[in-house]
Protein backbone atom coordinates (compact mmCIF):
# COMPACT_ATOMS: atom_id res chain seq x y z
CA UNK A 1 3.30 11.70 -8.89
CA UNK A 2 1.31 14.50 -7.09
CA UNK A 3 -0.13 11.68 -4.64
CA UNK A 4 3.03 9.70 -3.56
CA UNK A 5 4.99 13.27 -3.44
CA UNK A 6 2.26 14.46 -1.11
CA UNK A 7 2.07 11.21 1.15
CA UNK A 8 5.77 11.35 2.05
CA UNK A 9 5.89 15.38 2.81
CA UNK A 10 2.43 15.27 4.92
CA UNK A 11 3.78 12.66 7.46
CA UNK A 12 5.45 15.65 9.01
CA UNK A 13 3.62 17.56 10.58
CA UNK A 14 1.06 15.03 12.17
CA UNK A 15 3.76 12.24 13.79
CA UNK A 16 4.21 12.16 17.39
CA UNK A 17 7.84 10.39 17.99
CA UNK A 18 7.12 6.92 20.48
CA UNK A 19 9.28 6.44 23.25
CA UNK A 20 11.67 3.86 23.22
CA UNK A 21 12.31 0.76 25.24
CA UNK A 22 15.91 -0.05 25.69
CA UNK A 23 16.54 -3.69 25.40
CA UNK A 24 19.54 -5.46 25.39
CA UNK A 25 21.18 -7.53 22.96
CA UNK A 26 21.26 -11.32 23.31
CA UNK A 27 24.71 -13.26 23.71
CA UNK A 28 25.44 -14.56 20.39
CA UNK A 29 25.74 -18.90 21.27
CA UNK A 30 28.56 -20.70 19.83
CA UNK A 31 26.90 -22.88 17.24
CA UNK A 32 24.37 -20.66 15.32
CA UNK A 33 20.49 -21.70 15.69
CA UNK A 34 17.52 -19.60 13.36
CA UNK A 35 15.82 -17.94 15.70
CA UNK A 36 13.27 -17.54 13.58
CA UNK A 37 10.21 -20.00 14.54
CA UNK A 38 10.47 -23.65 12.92
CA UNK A 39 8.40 -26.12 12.65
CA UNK A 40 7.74 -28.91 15.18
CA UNK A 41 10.23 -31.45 14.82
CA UNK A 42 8.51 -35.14 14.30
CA UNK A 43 7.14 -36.68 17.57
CA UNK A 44 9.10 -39.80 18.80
CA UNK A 45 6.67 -42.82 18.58
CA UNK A 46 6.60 -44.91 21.54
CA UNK A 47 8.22 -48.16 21.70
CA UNK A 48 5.80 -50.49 23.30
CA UNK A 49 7.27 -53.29 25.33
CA UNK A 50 5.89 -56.92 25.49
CA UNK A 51 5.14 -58.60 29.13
CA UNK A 52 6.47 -61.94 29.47
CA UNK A 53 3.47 -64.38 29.89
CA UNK A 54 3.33 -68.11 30.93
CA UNK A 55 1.72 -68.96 27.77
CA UNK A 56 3.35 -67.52 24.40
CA UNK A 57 0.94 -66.03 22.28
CA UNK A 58 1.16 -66.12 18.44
CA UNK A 59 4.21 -63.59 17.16
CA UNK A 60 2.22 -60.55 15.52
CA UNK A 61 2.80 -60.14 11.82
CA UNK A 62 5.48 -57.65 11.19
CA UNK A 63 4.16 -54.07 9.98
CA UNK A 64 6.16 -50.84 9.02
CA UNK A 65 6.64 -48.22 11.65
CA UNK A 66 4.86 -44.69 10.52
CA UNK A 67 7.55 -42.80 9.21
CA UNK A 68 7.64 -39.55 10.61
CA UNK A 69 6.92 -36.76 8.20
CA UNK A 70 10.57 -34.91 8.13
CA UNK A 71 11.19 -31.31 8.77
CA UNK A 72 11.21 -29.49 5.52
CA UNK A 73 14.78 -27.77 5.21
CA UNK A 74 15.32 -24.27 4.79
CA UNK A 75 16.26 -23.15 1.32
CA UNK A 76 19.06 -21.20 3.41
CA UNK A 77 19.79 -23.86 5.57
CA UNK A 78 23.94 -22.82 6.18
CA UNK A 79 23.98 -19.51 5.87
CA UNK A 80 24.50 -17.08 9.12
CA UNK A 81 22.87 -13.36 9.16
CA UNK A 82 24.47 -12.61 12.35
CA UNK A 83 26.55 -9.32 12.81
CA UNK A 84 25.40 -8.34 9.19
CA UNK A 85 25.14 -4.21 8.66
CA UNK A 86 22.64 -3.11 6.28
CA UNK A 87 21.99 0.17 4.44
CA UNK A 88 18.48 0.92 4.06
CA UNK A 89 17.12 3.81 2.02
CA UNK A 90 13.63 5.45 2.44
CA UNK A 91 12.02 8.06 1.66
CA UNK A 92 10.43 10.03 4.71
CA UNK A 93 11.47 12.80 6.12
CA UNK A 94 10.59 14.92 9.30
CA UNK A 95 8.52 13.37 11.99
CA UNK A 96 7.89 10.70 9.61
CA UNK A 97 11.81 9.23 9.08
CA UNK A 98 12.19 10.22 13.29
CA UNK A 99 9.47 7.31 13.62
CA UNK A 100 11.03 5.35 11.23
CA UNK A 101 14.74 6.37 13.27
CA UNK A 102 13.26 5.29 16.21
CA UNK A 103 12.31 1.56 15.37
CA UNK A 104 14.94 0.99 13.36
CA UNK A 105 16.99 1.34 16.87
CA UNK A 106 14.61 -0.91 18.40
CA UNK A 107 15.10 -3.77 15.72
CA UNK A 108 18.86 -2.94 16.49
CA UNK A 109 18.46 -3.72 20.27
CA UNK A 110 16.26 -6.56 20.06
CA UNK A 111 17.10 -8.76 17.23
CA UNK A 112 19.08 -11.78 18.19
CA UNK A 113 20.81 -11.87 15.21
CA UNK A 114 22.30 -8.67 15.81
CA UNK A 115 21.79 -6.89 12.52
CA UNK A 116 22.38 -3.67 12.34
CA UNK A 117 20.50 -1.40 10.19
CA UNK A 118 21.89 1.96 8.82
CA UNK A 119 18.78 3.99 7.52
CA UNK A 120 19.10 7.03 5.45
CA UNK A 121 16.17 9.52 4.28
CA UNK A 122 16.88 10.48 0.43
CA UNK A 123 14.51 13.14 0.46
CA UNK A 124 11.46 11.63 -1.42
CA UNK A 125 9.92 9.20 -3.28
CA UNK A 126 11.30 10.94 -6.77
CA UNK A 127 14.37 11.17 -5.59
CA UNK A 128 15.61 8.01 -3.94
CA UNK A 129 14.12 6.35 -7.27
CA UNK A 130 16.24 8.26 -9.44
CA UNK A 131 19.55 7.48 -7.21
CA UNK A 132 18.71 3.53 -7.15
CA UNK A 133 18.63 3.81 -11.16
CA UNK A 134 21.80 6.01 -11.12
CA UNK A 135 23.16 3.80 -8.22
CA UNK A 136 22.55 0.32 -10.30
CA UNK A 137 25.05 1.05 -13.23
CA UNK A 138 28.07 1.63 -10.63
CA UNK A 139 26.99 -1.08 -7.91
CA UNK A 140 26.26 1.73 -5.26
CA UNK A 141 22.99 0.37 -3.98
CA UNK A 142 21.64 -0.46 -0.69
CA UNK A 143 20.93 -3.66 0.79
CA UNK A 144 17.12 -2.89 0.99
CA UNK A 145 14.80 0.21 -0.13
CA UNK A 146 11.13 1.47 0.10
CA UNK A 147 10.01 1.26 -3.76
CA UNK A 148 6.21 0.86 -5.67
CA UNK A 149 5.75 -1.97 -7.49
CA UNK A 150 6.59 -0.14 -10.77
CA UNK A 151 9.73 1.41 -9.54
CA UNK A 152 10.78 -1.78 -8.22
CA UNK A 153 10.16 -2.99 -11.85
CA UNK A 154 12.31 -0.72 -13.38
CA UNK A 155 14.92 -2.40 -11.10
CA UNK A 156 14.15 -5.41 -10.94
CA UNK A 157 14.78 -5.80 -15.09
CA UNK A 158 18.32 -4.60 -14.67
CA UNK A 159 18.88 -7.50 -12.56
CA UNK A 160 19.17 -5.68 -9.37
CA UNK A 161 16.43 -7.45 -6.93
CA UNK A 162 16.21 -10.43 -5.41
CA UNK A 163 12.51 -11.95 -5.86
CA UNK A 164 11.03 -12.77 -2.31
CA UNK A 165 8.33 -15.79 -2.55
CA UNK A 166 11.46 -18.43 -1.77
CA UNK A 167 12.06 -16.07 1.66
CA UNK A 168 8.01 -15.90 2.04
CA UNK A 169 7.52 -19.46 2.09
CA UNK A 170 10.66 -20.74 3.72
CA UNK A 171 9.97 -23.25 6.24
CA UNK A 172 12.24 -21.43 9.09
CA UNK A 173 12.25 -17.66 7.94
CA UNK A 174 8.96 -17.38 5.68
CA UNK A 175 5.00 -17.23 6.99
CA UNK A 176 2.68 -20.03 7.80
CA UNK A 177 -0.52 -20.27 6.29
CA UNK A 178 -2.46 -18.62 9.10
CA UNK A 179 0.33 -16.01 8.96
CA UNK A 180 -0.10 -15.33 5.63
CA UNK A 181 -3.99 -15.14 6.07
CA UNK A 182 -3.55 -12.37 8.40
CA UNK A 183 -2.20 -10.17 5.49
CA UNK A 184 -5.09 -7.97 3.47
CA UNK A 185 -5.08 -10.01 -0.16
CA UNK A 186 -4.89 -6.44 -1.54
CA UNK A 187 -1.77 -5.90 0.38
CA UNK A 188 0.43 -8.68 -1.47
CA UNK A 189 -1.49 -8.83 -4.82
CA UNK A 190 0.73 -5.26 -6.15
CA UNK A 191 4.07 -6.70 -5.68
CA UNK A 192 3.62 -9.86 -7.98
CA UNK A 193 5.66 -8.79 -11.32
CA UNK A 194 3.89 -9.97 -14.27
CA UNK A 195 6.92 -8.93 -16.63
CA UNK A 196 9.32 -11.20 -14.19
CA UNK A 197 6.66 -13.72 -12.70
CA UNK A 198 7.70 -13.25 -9.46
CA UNK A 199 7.33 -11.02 -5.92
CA UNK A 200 10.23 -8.39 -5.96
CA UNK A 201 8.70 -6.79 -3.02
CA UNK A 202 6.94 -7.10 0.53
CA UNK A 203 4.27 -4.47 1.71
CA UNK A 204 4.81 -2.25 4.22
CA UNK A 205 2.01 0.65 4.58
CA UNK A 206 -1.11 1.44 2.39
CA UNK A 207 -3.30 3.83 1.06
CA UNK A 208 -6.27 4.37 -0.64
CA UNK A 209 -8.52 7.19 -2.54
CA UNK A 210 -11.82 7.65 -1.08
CA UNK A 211 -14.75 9.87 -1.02
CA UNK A 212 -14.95 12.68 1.45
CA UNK A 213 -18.83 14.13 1.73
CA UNK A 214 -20.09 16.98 3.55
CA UNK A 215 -22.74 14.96 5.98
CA UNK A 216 -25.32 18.34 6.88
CA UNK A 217 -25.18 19.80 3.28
CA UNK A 218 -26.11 15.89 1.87
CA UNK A 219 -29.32 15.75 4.17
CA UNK A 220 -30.02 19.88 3.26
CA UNK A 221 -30.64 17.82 -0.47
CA UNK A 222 -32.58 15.13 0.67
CA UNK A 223 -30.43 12.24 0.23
CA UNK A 224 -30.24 9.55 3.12
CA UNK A 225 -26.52 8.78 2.75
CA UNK A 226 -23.08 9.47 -0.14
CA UNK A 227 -23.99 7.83 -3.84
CA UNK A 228 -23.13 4.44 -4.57
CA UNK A 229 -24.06 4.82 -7.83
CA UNK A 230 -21.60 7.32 -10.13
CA UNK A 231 -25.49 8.74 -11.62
CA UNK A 232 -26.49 9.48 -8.40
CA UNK A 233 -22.95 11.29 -7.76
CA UNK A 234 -23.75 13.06 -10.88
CA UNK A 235 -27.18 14.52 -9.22
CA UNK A 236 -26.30 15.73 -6.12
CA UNK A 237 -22.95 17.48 -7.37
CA UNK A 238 -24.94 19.26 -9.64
CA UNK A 239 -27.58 20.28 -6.74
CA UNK A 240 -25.52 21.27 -4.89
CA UNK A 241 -24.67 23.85 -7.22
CA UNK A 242 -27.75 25.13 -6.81
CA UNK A 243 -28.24 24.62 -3.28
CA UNK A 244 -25.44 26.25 -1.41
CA UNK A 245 -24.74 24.70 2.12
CA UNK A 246 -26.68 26.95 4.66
CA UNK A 247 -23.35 26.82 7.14
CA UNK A 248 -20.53 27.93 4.12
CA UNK A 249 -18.10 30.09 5.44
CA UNK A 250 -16.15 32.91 3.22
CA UNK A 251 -17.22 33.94 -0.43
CA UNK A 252 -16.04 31.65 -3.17
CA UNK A 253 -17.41 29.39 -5.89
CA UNK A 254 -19.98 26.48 -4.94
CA UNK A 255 -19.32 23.43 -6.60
CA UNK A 256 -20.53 20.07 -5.85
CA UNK A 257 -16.88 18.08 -6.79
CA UNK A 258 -13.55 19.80 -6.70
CA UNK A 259 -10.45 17.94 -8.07
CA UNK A 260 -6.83 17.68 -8.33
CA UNK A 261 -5.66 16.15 -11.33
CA UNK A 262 -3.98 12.44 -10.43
CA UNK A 263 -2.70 9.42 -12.45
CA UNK A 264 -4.35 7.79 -9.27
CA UNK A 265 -7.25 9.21 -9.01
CA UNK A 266 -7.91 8.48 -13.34
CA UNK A 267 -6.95 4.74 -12.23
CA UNK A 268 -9.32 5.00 -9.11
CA UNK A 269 -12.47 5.93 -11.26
CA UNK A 270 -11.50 3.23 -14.06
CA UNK A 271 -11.25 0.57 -11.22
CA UNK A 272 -14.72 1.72 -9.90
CA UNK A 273 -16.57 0.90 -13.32
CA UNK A 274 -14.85 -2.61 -12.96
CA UNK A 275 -11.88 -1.39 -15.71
CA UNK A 276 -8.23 -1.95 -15.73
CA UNK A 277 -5.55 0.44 -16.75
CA UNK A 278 -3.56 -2.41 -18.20
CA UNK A 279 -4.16 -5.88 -20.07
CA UNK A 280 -4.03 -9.22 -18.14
CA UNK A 281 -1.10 -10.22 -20.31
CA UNK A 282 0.58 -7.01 -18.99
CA UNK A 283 1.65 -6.58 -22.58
CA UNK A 284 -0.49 -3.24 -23.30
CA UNK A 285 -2.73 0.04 -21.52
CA UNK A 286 -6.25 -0.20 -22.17
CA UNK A 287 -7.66 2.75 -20.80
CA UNK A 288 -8.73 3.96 -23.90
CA UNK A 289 -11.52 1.46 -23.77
CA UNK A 290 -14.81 1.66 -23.08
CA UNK A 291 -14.49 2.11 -19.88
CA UNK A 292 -11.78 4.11 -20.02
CA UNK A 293 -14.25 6.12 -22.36
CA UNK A 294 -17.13 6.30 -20.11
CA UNK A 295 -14.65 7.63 -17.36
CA UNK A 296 -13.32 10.56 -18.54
CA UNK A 297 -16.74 11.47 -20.72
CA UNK A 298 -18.38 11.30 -17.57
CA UNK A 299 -15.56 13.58 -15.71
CA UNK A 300 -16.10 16.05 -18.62
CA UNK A 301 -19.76 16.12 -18.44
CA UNK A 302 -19.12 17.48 -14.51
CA UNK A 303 -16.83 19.81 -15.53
CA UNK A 304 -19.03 21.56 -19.09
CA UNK A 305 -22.29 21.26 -16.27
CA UNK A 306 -20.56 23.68 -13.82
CA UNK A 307 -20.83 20.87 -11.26
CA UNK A 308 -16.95 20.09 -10.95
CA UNK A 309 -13.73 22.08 -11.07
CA UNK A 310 -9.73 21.46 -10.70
CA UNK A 311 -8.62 22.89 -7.11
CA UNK A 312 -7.46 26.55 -7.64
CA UNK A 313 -4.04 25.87 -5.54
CA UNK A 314 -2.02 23.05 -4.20
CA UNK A 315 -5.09 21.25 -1.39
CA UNK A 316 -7.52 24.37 -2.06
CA UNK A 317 -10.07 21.21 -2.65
CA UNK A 318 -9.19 20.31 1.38
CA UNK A 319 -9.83 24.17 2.25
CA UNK A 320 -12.84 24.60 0.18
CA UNK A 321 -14.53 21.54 1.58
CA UNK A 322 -13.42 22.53 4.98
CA UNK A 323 -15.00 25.64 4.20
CA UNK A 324 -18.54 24.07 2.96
CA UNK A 325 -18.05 25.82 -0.42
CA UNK A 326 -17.86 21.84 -1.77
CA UNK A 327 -20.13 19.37 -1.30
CA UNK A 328 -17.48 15.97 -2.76
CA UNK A 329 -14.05 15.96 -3.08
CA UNK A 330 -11.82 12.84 -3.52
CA UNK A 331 -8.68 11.65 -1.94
CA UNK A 332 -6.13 9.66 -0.01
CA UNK A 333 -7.26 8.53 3.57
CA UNK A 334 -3.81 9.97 4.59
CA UNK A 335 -5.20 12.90 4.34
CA UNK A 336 -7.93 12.72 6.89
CA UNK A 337 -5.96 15.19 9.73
CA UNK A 338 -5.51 18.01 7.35
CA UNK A 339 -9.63 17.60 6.19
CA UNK A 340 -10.46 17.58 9.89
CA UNK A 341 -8.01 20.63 10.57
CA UNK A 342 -9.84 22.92 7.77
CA UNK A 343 -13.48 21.58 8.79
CA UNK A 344 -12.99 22.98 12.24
CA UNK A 345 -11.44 26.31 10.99
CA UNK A 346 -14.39 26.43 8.64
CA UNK A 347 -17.89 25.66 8.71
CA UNK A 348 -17.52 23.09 10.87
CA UNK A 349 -20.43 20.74 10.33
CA UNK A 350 -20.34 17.38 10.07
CA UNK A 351 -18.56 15.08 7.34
CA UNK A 352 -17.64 11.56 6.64
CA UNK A 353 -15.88 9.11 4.08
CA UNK A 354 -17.06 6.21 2.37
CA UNK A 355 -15.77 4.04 -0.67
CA UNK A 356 -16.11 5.87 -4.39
CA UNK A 357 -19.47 5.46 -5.95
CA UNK A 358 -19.08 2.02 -8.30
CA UNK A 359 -20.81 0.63 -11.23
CA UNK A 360 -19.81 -3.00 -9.68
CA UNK A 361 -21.79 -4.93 -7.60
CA UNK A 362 -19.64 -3.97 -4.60
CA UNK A 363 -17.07 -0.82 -4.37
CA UNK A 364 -13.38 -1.73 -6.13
CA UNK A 365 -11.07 0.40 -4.82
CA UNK A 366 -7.55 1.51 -5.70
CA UNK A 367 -5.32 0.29 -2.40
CA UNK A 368 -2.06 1.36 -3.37
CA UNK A 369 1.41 2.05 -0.98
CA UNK A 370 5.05 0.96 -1.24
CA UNK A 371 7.06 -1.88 -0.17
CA UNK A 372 10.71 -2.78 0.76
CA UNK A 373 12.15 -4.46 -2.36
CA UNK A 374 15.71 -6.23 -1.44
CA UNK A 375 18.41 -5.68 -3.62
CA UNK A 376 21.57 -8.78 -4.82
CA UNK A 377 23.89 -9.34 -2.47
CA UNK A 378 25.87 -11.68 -0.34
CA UNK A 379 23.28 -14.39 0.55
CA UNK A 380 23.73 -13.62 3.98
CA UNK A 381 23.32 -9.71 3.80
CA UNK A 382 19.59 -10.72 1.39
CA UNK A 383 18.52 -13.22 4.37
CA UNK A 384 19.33 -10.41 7.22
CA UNK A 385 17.51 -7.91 4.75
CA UNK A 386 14.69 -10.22 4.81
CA UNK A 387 14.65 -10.74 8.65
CA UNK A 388 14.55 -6.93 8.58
CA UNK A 389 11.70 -6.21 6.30
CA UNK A 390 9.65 -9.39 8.46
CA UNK A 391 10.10 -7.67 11.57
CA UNK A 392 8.92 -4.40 10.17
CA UNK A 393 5.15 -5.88 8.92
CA UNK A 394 4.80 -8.28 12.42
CA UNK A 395 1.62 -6.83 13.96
CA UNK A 396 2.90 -4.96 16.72
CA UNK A 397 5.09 -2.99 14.41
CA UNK A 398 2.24 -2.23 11.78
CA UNK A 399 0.42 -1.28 14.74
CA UNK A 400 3.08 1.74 15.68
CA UNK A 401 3.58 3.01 12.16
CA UNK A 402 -0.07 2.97 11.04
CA UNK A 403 -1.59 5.17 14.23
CA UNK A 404 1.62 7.56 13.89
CA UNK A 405 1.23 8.21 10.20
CA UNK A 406 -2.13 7.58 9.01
CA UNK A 407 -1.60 4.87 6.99
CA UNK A 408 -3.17 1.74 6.83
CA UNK A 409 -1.82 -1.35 8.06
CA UNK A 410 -0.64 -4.70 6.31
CA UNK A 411 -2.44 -7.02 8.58
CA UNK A 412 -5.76 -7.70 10.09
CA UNK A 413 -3.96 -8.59 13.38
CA UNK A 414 -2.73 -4.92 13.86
CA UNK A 415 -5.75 -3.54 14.55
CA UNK A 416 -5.61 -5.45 17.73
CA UNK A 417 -2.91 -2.92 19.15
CA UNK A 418 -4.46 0.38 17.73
CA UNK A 419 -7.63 -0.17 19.44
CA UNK A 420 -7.69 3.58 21.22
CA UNK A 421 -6.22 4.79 18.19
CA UNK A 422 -9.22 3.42 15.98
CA UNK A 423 -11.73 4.45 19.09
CA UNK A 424 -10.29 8.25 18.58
CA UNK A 425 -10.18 7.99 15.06
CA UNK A 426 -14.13 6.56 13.40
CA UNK A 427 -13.28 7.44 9.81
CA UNK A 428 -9.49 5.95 10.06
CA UNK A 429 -11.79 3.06 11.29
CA UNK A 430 -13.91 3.20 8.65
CA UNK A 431 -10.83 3.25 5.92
CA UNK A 432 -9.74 -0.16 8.06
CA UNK A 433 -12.69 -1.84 7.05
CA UNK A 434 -12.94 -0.55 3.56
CA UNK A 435 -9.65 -3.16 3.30
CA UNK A 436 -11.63 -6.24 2.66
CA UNK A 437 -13.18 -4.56 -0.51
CA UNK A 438 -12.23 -5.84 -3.79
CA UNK A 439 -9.37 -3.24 -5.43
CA UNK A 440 -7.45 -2.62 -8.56
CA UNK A 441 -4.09 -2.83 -9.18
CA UNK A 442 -2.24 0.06 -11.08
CA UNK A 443 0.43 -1.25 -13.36
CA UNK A 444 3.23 -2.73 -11.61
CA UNK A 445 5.42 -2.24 -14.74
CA UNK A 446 8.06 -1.15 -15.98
CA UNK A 447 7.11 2.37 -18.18
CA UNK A 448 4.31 3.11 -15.60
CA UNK A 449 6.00 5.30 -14.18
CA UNK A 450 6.72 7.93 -17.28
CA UNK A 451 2.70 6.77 -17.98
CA UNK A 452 1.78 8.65 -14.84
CA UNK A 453 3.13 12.06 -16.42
CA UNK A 454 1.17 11.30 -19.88
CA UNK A 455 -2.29 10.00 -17.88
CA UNK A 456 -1.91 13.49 -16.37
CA UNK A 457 -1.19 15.27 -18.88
CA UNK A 458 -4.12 13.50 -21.11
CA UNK A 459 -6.75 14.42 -18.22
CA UNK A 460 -5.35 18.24 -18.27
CA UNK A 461 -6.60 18.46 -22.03
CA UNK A 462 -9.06 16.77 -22.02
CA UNK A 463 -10.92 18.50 -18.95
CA UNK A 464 -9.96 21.61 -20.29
CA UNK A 465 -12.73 20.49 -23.29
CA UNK A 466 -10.44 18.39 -25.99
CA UNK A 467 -11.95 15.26 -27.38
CA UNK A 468 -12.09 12.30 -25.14
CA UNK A 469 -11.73 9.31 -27.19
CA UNK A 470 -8.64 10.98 -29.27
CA UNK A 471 -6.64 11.91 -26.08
CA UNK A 472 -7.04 8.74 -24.49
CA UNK A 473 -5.62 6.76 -27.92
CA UNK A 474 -3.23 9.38 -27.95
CA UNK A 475 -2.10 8.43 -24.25
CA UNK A 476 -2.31 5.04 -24.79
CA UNK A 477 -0.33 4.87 -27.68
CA UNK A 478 2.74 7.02 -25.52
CA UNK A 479 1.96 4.59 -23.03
CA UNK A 480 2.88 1.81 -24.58
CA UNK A 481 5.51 3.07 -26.42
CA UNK A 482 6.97 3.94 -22.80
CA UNK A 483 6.28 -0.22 -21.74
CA UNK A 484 8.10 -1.20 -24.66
CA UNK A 485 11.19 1.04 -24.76
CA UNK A 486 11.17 0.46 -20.84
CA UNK A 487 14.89 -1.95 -20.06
């Protein structure tokens, strides 16, 4: 969980806190209206009325009057969100959760419902998962909560979460289709449950692992632009080894990849070679195929060369690159402040990002983030958690959160409100783009998330020289006993 534990702590130190509009709340009316946007209701047809002639002409023969298509009702047609108070639970802390403090307040002001939202930081991704699985037992849950799509499996088979595509594609509080077209595909494909058959969560940020290249020491080797190709990865890594960057600063080792070791990143390099970490029946881990296989072999390979080495401390890979002691490292696109911070320390020279190299015909990333799951309730407190949650991915809110945090946004519309932000920011602009690219999915499953701690532990021995082939059967087979035991 190195990645998620990272994502939530670095939002810190990089947020700066909006200022906030006061607005105040609308007069509740008497009768209670949606305010969410409804369909057009069915056009009146014009009556036409006959002129009186002299001469009568021949009585037309009678036809049927077009029957105006009807409204389609709302699957909550009756029930009233107003006044509801919500608990919601998140994870961020520091600048991040003052952000997150701050429009919460606005949805307060503004929403005509007037729901009111109580947010509370638990600290972490880690922990506020292990107090909604402690929390489910006794009935002391929230009303909504930031969760992946394998923690929100783990809760959604004890019964705990409402599934969303009935609130998605309600006729007064879901999406239209052009609505729904704004969304990146890779944005709602995570939260579709294959164990349940249904979407137990809505997205909210994203992230994704890319490749960070040092720009001047790539053209001091002759190449043109970063690999596409994982061979071609291979050969300048290894050049680089013996081509030092003629702008390193400080004494250290030269390597042309440096590494943390990430259930993500093992996922992002399987993904790349067109693999999957699970079956499509969602029934068993495969990544002891040959894929799987031809992943870590190739990782190993890196490592026996000299070419590639785990990170000697927690983001030494960040300061080493920064330093021009490393010509590739790989990473979340969250992390692009604290690469720029430790280039200009360095050697500052001149670096970029682009997708991983790929063995598919186009780059197939691993887009991952979390997304507000809602949990059972009174109907009424589910539809105001819903109203909630839709507020939070409009465009104009994506916009906000995205260019504070470093995150990637939901929706193709939000870039239209981040345009300074994206002018300041080329390689966050960049990432943007890299949205439309075809992307696994890691496991949205229930057992996934003990898998994590064995894929890790698998790649620790297995870099450090042990057989490929029999650590990866050995993690599969923990794997799946985890999916199976799973509730």
């Amino acid at each position: 969980m190195n990645t998620r534990v990272w994502l939530g702590w670095s939002l810190s130190v990089i947020i700066l806190l909006p200022l906030v509009a006061a607005c105040s709340p609308t007069a509740a009316p008497a009768t209670f209206t949606p305010t969410a946007t409804l369909l057009p209701p069915p056009t009146a047809t014009a009556t036409a009325t006959a002129t009186a002639t002299a001469t009568p002409t021949p009585a037309p023969t009678a036809t049927s009057a077009p029957t105006p298509t009807p409204t389609p009702k709302s699957a909550f047609e009756g029930l009233d969100p107003r006044g509801q108070t919500l608990t919601y639970w998140h994870p961020f802390t520091g600048a991040a959760a003052k952000l997150l403090t701050a429009m919460v307040e606005d949805f307060n002001r503004v929403n005509p419902e007037r729901i009111t939202v109580v947010e509370e930081s638990q600290g972490g991704y880690t922990d506020l998962y292990d107090k909604i699985l402690v929390g489910i037992p006794k009935q002391q849950l929230p009303a909504l909560a930031l969760a992946y799509p394998n923690q929100a499996a783990a809760y959604a088979a004890q019964g705990a979460l409402v599934e969303l595509d009935a609130y998605a594609h309600d006729s007064v509080w879901g999406y239209g289709e052009a609505e729904l077209a704004d969304f990146f595909p890779t944005a709602l494909e995570a939260d579709v449950l294959p164990q349940f058959g249904g979407r137990y969560g809505w997205p909210f940020q994203k992230s994704m692992e890319v490749l960070f290249y040092n720009e001047e020491w790539l053209k001091e080797l002759g190449a043109a632009g970063p690999p596409e190709t994982w061979a071609a990865f291979e050969e300048l890594a290894c050049q680089a080894v013996q081509q030092p960057f003629s702008k390193q600063a400080g004494t250290g080792p030269v390597l042309g990849y440096e590494y943390s070791v990430d259930a993500s990143r093992f996922a992002a390099f399987v993904f790349s070679r067109g693999g999957e970490l699970l079956n499509a029946e969602a029934t068993g881990f495969v990544f002891n195929d040959a894929v799987g296989l031809e992943t870590l072999t190739f990782w190993q390979g890196l490592v026996a060369r000299g070419c590639a080495a785990p990170t000697r401390q927690r983001y030494g890979d960040q300061a080493d690159f920064g330093a021009g002691r490393v010509l590739f490292t790989t990473g979340t696109i969250a992390g692009l402040y604290y690469y720029r911070q430790e280039v200009e320390k360095g050697a500052n020279f001149a670096w970029n990002i682009s997708p991983l190299p790929h063995s598919t015909a186009e780059p197939r990333l691993n887009i991952y983030g979390p997304s507000h799951s809602i949990f059972v309730g009174a109907p009424e407190q589910q539809l105001a958690a819903w109203i909630f949650l839709k507020w939070l991915s409009e465009p104009e809110q994506q916009a906000r959160w995205a260019s504070k945090t470093g995150y990637l946004p939901i929706r193709r519309s939000a870039a239209q409100g981040m345009q300074e932000y994206l002018r300041k920011n080329p390689m966050y602009a960049r990432a943007l783009e890299f949205m439309t690219y075809d992307s696994g999915v890691e496991p949205p499953v229930v057992g996934y998330e003990d898998c994590r701690t064995t894929i890790y532990n698998m790649l620790r021995t297995a870099l450090g020289g042990a057989d490929a082939q029999a650590e990866l059967d050995k993690a599969v087979k923990t794997c799946n006993g985890q999916l199976q035991s799973a509730p």
